[in-house]
PDB file of N, CA and C in Angstrom:
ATOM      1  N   UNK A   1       0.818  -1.188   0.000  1.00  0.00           N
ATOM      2  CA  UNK A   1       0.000   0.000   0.000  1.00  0.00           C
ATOM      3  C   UNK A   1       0.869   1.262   0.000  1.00  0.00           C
ATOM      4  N   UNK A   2       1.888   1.250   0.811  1.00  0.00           N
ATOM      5  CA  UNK A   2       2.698   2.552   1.057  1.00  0.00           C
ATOM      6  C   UNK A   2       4.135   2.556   0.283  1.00  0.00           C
ATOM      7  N   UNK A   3       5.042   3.142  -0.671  1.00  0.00           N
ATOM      8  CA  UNK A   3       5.525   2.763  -1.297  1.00  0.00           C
ATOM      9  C   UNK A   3       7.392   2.968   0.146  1.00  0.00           C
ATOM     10  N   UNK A   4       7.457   2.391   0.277  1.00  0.00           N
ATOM     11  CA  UNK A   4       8.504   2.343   1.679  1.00  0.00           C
ATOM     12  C   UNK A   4       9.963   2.700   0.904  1.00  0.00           C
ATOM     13  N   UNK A   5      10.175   2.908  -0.201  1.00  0.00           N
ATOM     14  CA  UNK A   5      11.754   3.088  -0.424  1.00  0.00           C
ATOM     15  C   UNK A   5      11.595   4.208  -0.952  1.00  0.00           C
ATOM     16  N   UNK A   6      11.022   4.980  -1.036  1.00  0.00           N
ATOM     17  CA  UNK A   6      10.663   6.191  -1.547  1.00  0.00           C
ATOM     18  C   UNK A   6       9.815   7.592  -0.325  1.00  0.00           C
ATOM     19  N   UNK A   7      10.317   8.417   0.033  1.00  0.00           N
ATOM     20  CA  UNK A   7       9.445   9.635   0.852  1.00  0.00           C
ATOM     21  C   UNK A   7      10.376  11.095   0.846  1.00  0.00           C
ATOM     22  N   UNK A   8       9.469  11.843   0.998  1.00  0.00           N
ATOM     23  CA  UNK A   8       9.801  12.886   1.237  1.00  0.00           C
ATOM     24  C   UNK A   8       8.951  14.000   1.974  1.00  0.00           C
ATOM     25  N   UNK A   9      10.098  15.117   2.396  1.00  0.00           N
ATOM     26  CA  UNK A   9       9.845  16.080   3.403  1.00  0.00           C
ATOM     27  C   UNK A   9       8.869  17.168   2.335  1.00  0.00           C
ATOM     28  N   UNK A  10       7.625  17.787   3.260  1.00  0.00           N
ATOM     29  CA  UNK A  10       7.126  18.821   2.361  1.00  0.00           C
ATOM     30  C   UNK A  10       6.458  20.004   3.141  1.00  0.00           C
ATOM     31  N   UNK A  11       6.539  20.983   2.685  1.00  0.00           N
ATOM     32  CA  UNK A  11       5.177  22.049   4.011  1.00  0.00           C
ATOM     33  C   UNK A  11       5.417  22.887   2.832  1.00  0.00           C
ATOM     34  N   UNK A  12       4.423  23.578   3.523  1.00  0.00           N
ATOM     35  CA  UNK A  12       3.856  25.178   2.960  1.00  0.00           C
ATOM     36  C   UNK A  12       4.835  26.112   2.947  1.00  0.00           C
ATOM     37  N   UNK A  13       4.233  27.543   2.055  1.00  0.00           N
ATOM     38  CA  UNK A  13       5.133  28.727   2.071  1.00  0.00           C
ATOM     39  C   UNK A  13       3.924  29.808   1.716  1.00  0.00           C
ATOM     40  N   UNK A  14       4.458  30.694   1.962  1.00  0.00           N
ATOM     41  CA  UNK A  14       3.749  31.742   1.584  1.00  0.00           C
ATOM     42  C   UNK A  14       4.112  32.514   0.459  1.00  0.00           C
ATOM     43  N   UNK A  15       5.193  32.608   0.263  1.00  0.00           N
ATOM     44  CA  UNK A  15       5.490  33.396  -1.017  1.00  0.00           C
ATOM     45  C   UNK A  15       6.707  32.810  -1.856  1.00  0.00           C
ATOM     46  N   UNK A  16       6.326  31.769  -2.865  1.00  0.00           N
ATOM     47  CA  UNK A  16       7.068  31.743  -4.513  1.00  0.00           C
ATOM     48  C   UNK A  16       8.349  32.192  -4.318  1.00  0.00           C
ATOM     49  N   UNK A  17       8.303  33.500  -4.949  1.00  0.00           N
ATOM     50  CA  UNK A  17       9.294  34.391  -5.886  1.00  0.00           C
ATOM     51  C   UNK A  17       9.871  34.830  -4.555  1.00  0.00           C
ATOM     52  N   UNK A  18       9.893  34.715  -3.188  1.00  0.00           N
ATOM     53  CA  UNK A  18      10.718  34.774  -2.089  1.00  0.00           C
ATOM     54  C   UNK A  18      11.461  34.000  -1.432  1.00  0.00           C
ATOM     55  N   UNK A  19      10.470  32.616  -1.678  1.00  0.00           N
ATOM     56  CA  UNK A  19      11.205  31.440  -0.983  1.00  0.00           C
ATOM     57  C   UNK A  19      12.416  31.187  -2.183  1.00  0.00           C
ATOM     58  N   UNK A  20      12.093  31.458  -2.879  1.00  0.00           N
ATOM     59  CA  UNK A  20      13.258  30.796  -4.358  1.00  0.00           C
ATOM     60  C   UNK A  20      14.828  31.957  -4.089  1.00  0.00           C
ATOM     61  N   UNK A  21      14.225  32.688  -3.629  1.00  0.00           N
ATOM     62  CA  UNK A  21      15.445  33.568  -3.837  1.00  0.00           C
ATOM     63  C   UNK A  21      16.224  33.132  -2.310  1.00  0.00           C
ATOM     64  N   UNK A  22      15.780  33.226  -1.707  1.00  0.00           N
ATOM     65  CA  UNK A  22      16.208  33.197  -0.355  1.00  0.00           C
ATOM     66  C   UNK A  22      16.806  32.109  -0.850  1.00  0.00           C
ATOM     67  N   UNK A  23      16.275  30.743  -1.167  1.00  0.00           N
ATOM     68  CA  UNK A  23      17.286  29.764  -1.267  1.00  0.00           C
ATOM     69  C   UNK A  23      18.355  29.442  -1.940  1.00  0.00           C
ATOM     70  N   UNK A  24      18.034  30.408  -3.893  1.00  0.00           N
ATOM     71  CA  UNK A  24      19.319  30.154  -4.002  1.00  0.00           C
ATOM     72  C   UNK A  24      20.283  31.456  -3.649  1.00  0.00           C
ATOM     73  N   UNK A  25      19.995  32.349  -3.333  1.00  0.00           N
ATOM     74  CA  UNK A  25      20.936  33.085  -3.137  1.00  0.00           C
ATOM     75  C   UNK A  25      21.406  33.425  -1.632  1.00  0.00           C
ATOM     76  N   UNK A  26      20.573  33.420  -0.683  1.00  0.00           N
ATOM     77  CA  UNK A  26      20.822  33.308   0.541  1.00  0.00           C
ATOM     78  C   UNK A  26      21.786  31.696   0.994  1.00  0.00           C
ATOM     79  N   UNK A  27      20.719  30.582   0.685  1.00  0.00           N
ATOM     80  CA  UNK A  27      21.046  29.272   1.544  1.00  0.00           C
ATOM     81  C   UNK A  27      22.105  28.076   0.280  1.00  0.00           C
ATOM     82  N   UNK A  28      22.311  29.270  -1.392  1.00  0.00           N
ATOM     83  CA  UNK A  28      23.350  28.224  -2.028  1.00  0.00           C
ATOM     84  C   UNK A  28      22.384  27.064  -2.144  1.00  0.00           C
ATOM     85  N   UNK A  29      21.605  26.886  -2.683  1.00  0.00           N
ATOM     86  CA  UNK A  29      20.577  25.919  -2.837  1.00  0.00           C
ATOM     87  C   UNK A  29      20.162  25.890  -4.666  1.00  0.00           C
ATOM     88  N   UNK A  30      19.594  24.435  -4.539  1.00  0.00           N
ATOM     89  CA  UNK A  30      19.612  24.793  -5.998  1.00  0.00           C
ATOM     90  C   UNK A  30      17.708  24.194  -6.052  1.00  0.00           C
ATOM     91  N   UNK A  31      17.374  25.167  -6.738  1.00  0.00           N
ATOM     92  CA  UNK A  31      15.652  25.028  -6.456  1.00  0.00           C
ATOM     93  C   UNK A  31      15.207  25.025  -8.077  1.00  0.00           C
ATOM     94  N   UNK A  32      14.047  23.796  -7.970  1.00  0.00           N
ATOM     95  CA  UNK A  32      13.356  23.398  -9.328  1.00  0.00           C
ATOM     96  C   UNK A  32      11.971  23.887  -8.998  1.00  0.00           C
ATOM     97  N   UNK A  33      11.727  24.636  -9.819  1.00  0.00           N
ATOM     98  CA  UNK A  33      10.486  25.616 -10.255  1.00  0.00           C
ATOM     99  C   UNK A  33       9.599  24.373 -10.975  1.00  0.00           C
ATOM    100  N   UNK A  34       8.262  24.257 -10.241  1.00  0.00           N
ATOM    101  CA  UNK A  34       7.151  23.570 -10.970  1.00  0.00           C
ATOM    102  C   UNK A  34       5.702  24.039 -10.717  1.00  0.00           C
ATOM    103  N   UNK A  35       5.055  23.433 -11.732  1.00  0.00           N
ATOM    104  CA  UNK A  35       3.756  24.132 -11.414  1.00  0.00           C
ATOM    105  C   UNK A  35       3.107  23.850 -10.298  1.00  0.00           C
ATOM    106  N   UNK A  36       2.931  22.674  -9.439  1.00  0.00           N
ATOM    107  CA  UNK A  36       2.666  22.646  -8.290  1.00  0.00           C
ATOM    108  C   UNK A  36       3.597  22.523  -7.290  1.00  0.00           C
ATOM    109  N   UNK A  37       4.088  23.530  -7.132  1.00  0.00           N
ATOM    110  CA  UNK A  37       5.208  24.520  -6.238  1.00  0.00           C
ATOM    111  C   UNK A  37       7.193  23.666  -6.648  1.00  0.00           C
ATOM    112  N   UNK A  38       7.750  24.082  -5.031  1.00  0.00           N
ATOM    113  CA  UNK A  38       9.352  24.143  -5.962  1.00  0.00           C
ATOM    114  C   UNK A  38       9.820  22.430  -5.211  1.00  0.00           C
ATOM    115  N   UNK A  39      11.042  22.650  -5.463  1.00  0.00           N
ATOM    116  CA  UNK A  39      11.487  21.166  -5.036  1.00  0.00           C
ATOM    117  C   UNK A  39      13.280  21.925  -5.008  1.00  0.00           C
ATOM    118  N   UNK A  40      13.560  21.432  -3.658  1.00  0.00           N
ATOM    119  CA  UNK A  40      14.805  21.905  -3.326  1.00  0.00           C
ATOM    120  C   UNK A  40      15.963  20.797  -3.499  1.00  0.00           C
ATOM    121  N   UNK A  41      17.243  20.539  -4.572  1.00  0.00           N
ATOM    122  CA  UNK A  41      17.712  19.747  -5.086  1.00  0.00           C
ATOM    123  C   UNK A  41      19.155  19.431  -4.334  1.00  0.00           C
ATOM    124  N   UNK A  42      18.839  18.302  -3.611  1.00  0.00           N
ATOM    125  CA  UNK A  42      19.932  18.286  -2.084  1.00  0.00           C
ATOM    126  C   UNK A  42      20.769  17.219  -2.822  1.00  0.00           C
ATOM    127  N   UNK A  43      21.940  16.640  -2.972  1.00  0.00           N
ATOM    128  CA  UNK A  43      22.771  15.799  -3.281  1.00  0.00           C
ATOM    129  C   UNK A  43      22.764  14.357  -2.583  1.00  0.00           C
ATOM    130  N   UNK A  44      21.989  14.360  -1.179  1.00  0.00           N
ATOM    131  CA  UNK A  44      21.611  12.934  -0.861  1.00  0.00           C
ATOM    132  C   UNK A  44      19.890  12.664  -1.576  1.00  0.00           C
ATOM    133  N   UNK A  45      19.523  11.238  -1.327  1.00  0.00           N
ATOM    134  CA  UNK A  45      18.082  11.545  -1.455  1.00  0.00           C
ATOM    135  C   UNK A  45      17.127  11.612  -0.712  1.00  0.00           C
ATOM    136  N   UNK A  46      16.921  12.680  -0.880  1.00  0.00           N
ATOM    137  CA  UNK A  46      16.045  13.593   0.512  1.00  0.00           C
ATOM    138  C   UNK A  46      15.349  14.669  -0.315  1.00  0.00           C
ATOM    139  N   UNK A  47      14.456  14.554  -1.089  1.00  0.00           N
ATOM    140  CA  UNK A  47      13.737  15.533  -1.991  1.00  0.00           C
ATOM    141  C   UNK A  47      12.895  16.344  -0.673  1.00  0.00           C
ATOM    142  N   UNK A  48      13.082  17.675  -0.998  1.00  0.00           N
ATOM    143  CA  UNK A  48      11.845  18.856   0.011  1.00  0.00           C
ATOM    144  C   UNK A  48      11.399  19.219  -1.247  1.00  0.00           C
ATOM    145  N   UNK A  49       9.853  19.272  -0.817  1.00  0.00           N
ATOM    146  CA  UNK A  49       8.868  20.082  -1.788  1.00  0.00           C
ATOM    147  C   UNK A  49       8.293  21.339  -1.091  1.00  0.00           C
ATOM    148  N   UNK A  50       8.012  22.191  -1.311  1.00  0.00           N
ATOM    149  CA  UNK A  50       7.193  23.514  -0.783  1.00  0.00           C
ATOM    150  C   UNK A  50       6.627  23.743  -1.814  1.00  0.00           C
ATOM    151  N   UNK A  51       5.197  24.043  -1.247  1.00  0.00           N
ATOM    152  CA  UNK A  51       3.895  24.845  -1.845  1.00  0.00           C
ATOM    153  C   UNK A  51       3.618  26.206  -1.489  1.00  0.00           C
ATOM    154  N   UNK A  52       2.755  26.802  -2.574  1.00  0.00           N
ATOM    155  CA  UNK A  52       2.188  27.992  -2.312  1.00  0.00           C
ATOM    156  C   UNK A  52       0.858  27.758  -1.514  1.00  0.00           C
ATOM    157  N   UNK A  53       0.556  28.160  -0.195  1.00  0.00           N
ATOM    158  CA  UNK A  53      -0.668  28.131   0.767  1.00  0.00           C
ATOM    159  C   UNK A  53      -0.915  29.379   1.066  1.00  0.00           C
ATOM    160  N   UNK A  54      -2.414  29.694   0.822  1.00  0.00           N
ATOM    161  CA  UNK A  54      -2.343  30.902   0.679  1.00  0.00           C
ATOM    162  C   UNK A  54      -3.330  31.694   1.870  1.00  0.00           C
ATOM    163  N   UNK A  55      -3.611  30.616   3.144  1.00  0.00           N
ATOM    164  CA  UNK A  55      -3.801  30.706   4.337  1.00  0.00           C
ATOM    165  C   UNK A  55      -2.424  30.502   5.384  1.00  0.00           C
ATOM    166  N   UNK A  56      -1.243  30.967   4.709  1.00  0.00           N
ATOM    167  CA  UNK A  56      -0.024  29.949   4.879  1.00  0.00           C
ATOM    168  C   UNK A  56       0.091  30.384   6.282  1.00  0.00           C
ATOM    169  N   UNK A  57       0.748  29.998   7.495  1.00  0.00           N
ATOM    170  CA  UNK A  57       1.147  30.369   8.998  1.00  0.00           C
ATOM    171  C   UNK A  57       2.525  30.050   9.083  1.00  0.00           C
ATOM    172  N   UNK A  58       3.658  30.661   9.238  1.00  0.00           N
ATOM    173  CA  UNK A  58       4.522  29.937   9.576  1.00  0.00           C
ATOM    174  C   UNK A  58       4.717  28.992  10.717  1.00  0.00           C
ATOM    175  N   UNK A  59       5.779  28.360  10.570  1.00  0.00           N
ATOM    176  CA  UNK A  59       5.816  27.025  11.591  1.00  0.00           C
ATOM    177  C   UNK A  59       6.705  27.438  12.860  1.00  0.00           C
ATOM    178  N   UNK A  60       6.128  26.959  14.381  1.00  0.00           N
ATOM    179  CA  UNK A  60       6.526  27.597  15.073  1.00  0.00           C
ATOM    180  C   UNK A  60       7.856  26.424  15.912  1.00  0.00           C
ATOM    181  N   UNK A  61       8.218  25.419  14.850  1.00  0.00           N
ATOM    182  CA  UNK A  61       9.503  24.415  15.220  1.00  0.00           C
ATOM    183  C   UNK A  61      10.068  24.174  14.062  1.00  0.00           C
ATOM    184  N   UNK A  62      11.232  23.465  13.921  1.00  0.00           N
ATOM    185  CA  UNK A  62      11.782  23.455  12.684  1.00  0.00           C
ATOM    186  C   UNK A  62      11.417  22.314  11.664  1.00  0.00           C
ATOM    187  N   UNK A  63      11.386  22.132  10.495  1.00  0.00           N
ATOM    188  CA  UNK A  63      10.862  21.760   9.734  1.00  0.00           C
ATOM    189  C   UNK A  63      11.803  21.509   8.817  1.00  0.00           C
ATOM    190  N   UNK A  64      13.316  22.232   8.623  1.00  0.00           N
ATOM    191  CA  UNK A  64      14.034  21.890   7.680  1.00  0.00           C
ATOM    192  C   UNK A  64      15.279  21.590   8.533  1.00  0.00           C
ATOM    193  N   UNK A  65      16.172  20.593   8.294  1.00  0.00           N
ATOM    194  CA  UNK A  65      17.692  20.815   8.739  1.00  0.00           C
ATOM    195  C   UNK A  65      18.665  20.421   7.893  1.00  0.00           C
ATOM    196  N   UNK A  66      19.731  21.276   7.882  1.00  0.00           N
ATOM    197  CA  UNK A  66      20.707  21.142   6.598  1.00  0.00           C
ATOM    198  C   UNK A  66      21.473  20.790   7.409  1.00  0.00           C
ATOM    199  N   UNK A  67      22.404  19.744   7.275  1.00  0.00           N
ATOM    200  CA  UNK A  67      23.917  19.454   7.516  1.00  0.00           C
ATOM    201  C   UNK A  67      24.841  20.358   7.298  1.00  0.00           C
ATOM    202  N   UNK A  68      25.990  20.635   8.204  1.00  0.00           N
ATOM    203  CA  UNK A  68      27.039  21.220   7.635  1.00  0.00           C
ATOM    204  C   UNK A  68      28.009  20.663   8.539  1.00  0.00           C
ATOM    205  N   UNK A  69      29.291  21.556   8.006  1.00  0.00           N
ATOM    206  CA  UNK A  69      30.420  20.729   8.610  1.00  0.00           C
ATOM    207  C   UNK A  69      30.641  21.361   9.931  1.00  0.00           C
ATOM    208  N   UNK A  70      30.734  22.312  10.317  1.00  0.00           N
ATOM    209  CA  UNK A  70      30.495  23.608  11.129  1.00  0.00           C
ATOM    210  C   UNK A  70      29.452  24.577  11.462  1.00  0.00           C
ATOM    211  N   UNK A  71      28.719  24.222  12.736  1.00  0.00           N
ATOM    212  CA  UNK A  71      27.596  25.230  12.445  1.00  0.00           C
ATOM    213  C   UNK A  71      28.522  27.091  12.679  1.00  0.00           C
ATOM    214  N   UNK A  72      29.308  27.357  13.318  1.00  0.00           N
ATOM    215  CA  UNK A  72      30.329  28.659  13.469  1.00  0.00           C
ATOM    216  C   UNK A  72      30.597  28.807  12.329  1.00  0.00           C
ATOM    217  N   UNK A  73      31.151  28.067  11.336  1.00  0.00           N
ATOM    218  CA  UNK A  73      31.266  28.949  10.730  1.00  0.00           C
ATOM    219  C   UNK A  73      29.761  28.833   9.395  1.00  0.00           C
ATOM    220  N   UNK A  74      28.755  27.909   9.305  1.00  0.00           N
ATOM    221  CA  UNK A  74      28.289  28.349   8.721  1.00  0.00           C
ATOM    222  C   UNK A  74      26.968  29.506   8.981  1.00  0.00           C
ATOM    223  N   UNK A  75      26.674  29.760  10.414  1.00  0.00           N
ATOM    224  CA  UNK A  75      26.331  30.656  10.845  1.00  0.00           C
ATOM    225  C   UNK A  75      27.207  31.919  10.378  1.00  0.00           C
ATOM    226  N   UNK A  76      28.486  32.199  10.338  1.00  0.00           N
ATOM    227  CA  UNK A  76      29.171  33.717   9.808  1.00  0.00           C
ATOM    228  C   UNK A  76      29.053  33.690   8.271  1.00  0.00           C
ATOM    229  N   UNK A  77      28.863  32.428   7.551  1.00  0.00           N
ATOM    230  CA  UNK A  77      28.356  32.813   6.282  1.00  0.00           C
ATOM    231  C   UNK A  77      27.110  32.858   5.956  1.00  0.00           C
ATOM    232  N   UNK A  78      26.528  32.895   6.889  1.00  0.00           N
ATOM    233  CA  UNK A  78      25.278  32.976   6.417  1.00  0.00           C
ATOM    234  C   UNK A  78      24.675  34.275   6.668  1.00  0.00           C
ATOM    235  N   UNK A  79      25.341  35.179   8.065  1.00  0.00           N
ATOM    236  CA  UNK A  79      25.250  36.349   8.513  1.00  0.00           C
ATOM    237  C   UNK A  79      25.561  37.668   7.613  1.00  0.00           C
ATOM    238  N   UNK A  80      27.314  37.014   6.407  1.00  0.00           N
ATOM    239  CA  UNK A  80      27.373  37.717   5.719  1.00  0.00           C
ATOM    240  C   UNK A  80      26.759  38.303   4.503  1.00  0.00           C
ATOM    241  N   UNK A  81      25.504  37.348   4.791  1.00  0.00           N
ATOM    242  CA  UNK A  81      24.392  37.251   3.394  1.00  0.00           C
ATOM    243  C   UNK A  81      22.921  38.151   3.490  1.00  0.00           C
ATOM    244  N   UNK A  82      23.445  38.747   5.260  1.00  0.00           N
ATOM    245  CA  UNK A  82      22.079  39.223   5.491  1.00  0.00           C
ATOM    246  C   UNK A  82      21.521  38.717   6.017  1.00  0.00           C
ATOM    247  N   UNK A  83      21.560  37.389   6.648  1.00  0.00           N
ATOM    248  CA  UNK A  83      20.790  36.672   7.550  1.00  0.00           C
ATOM    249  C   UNK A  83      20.994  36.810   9.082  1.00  0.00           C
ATOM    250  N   UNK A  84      19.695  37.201   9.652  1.00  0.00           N
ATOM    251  CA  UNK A  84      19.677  37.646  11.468  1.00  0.00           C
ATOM    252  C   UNK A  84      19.475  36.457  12.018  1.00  0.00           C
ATOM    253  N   UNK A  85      20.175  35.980  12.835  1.00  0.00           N
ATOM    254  CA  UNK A  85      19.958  34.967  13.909  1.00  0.00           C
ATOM    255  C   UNK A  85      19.723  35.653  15.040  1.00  0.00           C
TER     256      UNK A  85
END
């Protein structure tokens, strides 16, 4: 019934043409534009989808987590991008 070697992560967004930018130019992300919303293109397989919801709420726990090698320093690159922690 459930296809078990196959899943993925998905939630809402509120705004398209914001979330896309933020990701590739803020988070270095590489994002596929479709008609029923984007798909964020991670190098393991771990597909994220986000939609446009247009009652959207943001989420008040986390919902996405990226690996890195360093959170120090990827917190100062990410600061240098304009991003407030």
């Amino acid at each position: 019934m459930v296809n078990k070697s196959f899943a993925f992560s998905g939630f809402s967004i509120k705004d398209i043409p914001s979330t896309v930018e933020f990701s590739r130019n803020k988070l270095g992300l590489t994002v596929a534009e479709e008609a029923t919303g984007l798909h964020l293109i991670t190098t393991g397989n771990n597909p994220i989808f986000m939609y446009h919801k247009e009652n959207h709420s943001p989420a008040t726990y986390t919902i996405l987590n990226l690996p890195v090698t360093s959170i120090d320093e990827a917190v100062d690159a990410l600061k240098t991008k304009g991003i407030v922690f």
